[in-house]
Protein backbone atom coordinates (compact mmCIF):
# COMPACT_ATOMS: atom_id res chain seq x y z
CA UNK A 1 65.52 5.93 39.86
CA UNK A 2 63.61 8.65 41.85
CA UNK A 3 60.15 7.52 44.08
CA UNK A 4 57.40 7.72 41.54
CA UNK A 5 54.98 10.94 42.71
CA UNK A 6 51.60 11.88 43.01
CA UNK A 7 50.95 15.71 42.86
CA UNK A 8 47.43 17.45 43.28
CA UNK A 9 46.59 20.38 40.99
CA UNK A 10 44.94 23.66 42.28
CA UNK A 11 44.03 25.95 40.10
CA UNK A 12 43.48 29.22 41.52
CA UNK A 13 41.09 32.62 39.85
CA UNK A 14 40.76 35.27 42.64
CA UNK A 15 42.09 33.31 45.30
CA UNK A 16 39.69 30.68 44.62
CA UNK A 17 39.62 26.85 43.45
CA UNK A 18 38.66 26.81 40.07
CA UNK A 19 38.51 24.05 37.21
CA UNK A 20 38.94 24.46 33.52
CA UNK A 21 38.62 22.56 30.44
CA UNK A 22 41.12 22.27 28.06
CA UNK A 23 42.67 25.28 29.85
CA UNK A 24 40.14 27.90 28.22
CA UNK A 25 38.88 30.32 30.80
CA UNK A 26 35.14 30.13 29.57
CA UNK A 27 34.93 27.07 31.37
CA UNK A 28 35.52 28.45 34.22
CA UNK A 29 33.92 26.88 37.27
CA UNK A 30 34.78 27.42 40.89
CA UNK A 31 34.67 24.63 43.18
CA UNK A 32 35.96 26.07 46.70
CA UNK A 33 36.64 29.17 48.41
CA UNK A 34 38.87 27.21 50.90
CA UNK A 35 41.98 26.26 48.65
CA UNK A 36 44.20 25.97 52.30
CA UNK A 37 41.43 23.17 53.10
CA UNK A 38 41.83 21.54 49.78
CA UNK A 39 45.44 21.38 50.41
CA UNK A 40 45.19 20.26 53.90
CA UNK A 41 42.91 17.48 52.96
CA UNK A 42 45.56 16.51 50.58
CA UNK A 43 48.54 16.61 53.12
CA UNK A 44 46.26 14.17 55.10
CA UNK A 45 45.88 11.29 53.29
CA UNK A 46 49.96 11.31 53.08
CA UNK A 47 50.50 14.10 49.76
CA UNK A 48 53.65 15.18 50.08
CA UNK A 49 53.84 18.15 47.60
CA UNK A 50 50.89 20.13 45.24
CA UNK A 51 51.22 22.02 42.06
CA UNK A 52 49.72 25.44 42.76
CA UNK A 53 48.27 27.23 39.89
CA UNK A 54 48.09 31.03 39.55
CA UNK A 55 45.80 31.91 36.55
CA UNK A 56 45.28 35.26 37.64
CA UNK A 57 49.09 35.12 37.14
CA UNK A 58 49.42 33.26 34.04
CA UNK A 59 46.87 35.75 32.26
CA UNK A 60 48.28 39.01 33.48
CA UNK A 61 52.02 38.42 33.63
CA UNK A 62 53.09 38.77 37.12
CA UNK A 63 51.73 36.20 40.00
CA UNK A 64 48.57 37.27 41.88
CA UNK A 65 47.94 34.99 44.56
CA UNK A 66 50.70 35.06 46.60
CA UNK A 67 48.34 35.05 49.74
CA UNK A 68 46.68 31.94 48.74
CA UNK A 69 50.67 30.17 48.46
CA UNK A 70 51.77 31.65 51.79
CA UNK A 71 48.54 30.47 53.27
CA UNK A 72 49.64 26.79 52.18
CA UNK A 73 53.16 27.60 52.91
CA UNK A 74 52.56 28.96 56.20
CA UNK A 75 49.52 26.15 57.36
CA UNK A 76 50.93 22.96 55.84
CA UNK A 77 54.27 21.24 55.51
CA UNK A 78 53.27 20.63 52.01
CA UNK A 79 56.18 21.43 49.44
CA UNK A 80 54.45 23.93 47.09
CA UNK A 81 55.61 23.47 43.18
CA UNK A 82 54.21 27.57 42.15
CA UNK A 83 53.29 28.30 38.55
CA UNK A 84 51.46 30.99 36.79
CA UNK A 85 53.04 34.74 36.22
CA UNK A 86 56.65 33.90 36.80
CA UNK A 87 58.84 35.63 34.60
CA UNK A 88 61.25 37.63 36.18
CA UNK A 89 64.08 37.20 38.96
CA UNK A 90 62.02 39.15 41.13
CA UNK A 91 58.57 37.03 40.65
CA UNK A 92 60.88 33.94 41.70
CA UNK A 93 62.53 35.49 44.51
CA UNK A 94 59.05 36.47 45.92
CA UNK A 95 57.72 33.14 44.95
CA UNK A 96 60.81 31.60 47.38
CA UNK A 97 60.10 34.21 50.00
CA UNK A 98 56.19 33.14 50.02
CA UNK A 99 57.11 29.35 50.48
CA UNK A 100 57.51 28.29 47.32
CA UNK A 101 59.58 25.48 47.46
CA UNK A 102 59.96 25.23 43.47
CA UNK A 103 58.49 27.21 40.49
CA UNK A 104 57.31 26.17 37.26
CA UNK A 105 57.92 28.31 34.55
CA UNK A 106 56.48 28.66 31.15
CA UNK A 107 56.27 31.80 29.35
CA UNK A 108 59.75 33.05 30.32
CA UNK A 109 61.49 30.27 29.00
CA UNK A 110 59.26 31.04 25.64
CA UNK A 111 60.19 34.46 25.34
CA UNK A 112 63.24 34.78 27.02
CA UNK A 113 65.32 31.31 27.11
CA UNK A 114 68.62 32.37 28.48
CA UNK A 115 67.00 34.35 31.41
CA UNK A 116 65.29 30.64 32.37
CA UNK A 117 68.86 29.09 31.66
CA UNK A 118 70.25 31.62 34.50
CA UNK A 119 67.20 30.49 36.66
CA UNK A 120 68.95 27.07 36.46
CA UNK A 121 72.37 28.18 37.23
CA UNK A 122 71.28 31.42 39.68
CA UNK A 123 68.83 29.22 42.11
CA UNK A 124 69.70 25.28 40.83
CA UNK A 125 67.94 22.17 38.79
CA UNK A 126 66.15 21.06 42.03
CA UNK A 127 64.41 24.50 42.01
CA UNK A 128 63.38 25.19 38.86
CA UNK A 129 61.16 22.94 36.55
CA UNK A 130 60.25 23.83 32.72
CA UNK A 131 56.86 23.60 32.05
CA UNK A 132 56.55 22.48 28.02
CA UNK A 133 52.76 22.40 26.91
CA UNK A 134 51.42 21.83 24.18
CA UNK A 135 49.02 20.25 21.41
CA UNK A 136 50.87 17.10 19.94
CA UNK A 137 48.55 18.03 16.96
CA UNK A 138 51.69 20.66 15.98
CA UNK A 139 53.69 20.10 19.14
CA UNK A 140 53.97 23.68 19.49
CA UNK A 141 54.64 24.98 23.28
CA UNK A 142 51.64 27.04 24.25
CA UNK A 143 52.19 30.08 27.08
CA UNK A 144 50.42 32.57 28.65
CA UNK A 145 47.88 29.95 30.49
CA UNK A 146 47.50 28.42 27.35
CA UNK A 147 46.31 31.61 25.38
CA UNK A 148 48.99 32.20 22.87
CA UNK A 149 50.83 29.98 20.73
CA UNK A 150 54.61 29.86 20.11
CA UNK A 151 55.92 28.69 16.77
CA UNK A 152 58.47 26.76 19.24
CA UNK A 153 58.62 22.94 19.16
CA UNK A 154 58.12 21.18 21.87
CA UNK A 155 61.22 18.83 21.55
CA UNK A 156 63.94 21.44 20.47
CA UNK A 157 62.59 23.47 23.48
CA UNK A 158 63.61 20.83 26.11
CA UNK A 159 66.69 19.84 23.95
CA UNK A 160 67.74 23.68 24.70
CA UNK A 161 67.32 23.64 28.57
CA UNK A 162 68.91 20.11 28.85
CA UNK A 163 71.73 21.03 27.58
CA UNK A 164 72.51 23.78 30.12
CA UNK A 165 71.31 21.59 33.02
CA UNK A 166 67.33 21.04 33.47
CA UNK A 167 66.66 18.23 35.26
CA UNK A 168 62.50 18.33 35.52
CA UNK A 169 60.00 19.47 32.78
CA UNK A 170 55.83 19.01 33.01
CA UNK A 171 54.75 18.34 29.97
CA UNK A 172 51.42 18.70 29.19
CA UNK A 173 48.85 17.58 26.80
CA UNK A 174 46.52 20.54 26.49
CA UNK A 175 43.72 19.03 24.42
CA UNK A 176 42.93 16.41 27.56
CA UNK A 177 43.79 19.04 30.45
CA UNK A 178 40.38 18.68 32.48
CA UNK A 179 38.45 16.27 30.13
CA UNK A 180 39.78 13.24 31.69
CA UNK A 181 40.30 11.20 28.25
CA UNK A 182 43.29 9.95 29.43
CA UNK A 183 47.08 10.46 29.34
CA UNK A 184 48.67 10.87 26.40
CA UNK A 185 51.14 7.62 26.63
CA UNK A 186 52.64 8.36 22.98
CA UNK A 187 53.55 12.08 23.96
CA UNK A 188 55.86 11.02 27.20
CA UNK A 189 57.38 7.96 25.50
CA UNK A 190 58.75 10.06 22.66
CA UNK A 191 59.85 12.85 25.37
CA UNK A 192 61.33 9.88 28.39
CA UNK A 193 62.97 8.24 24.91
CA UNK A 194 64.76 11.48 23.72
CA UNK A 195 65.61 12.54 27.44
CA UNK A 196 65.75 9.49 29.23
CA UNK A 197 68.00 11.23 32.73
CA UNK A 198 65.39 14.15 32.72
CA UNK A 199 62.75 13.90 35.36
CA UNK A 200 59.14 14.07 33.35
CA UNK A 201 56.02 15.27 35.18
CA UNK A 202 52.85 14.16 33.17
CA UNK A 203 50.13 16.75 33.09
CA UNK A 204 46.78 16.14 31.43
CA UNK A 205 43.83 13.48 30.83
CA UNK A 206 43.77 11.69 34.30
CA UNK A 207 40.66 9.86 34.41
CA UNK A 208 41.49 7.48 37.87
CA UNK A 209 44.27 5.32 39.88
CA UNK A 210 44.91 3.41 36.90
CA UNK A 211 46.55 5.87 34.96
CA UNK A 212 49.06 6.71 37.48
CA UNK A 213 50.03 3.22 37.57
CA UNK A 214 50.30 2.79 33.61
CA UNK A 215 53.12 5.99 33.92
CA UNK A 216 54.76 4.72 36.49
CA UNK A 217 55.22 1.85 34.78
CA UNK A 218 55.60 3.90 31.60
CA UNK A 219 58.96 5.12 33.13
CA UNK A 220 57.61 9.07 34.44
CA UNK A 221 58.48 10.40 37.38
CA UNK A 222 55.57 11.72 38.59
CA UNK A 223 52.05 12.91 37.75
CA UNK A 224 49.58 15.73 38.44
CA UNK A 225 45.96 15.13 38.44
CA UNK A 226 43.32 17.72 39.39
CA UNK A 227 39.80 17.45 37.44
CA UNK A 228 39.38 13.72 38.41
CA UNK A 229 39.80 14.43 41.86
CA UNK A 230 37.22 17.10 41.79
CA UNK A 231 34.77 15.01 39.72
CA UNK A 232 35.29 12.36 42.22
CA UNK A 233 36.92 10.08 40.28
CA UNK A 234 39.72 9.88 42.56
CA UNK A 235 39.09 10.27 46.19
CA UNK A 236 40.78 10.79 49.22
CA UNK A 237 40.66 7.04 50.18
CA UNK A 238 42.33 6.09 46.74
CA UNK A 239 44.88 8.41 47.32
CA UNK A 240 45.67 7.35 50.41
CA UNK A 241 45.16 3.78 49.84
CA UNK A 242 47.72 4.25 46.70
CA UNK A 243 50.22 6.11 48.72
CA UNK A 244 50.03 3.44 51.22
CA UNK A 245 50.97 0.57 48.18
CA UNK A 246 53.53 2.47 46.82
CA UNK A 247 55.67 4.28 49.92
């Protein structure tokens, strides 16, 4: 079984560290103008890879903070996970050639599923992770940052890419994204019980510590957590002191 993982959010609008609720964009709130610093302080306290956010990206289509991931790239040794715009074999080339060391994709493997199935044969399964989010109300996937519905369900989705060789998916819960409620235990159960060799990220509803150590033992891989952090809920210290229990 793979070393359980800990992965900070950013969230990025304009280059700068932002936080949302529930992933709608009137919540909008920024909290830095420093995301390099935000990741540094991460890679301090022993974080070994961050999930970088493009919303800009995720909005418009196409990825618009490339700066802010070469700046991490270029000023950490932080393994950047890059999400937000990706849909074409151009945006993940550029996301590679920025420092990228995987992508996350969502919309494209929406709209276009066998283009994402090449991503998984063109650049490999340690490269490429599915992000699958959605509101187990209807467990519909939800693209486009969250904006627009698909009428695809969230199991037959991963079902499709499994079959031609995924090997990690995020799955968030979008109703607790940023209202730190807490994770959705039922949602990755049913998912790690259906797929039990895929690698699950859990995205959504962190509230503290605690909760990474209820997934763990929950049987996910790893975790991201963002809002708590921010909030204070989580600090440096904790993070470090949890890395430091569980090398």
């Amino acid at each position: 079984m793979s070393k359980f993982e800990i992965i900070p959010s950013i969230w990025l609008i304009n280059g700068k560290c932002v936080r949302l609720q529930r992933g709608d964009f009137a919540t909008e709130e920024v909290i830095s103008t420093n995301p390099l610093g935000i990741a540094q302080d991460f890679e301090s306290v022993g974080i070994k890879r961050i999930h970088l956010v493009d919303l800009d990206g995720a909005r418009r289509g196409e990825p618009k903070n490339y700066h802010i991931l070469e700046a991490i790239a270029g000023y950490t040794n932080l393994m950047v996970d890059f999400t937000g715009g990706v849909l074409t074999d151009g945006d993940v080339i550029k996301s590679f050639e920025n420092g990228a060391k995987t992508v996350t994709i969502s919309t494209a493997a929406a709209n276009h599923p066998e283009r994402f199935a090449q991503f998984i044969l063109s650049y490999g399964r340690e490269k490429i992770i599915l992000a699958a989010d959605t509101n187990p109300v209807d467990n519909k996937i939800k693209i486009r940052g969250w904006l627009k519905k698909t009428k695809i369900d969230l199991f037959d989705h991963i079902e499709f890419f499994h079959e031609r060789g995924l090997k990690y998916v995020k799955v968030s819960d979008t109703s607790r994204d940023g209202v730190m409620e807490g994770p959705n235990l039922t949602l990755y159960q049913d998912v790690l019980t259906k797929f039990p060799s895929i690698n699950l990220r859990a995205s959504g509803g962190i509230r503290g510590v605690d909760d990474f150590k209820i997934l763990r033992e929950l049987g996910v891989q790893s975790v991201l957590f963002g809002r708590a952090f921010f909030e204070g809920k989580i600090s440096l210290n904790d993070i470090e002191k949890f890395l430091g229990e569980n090398p």
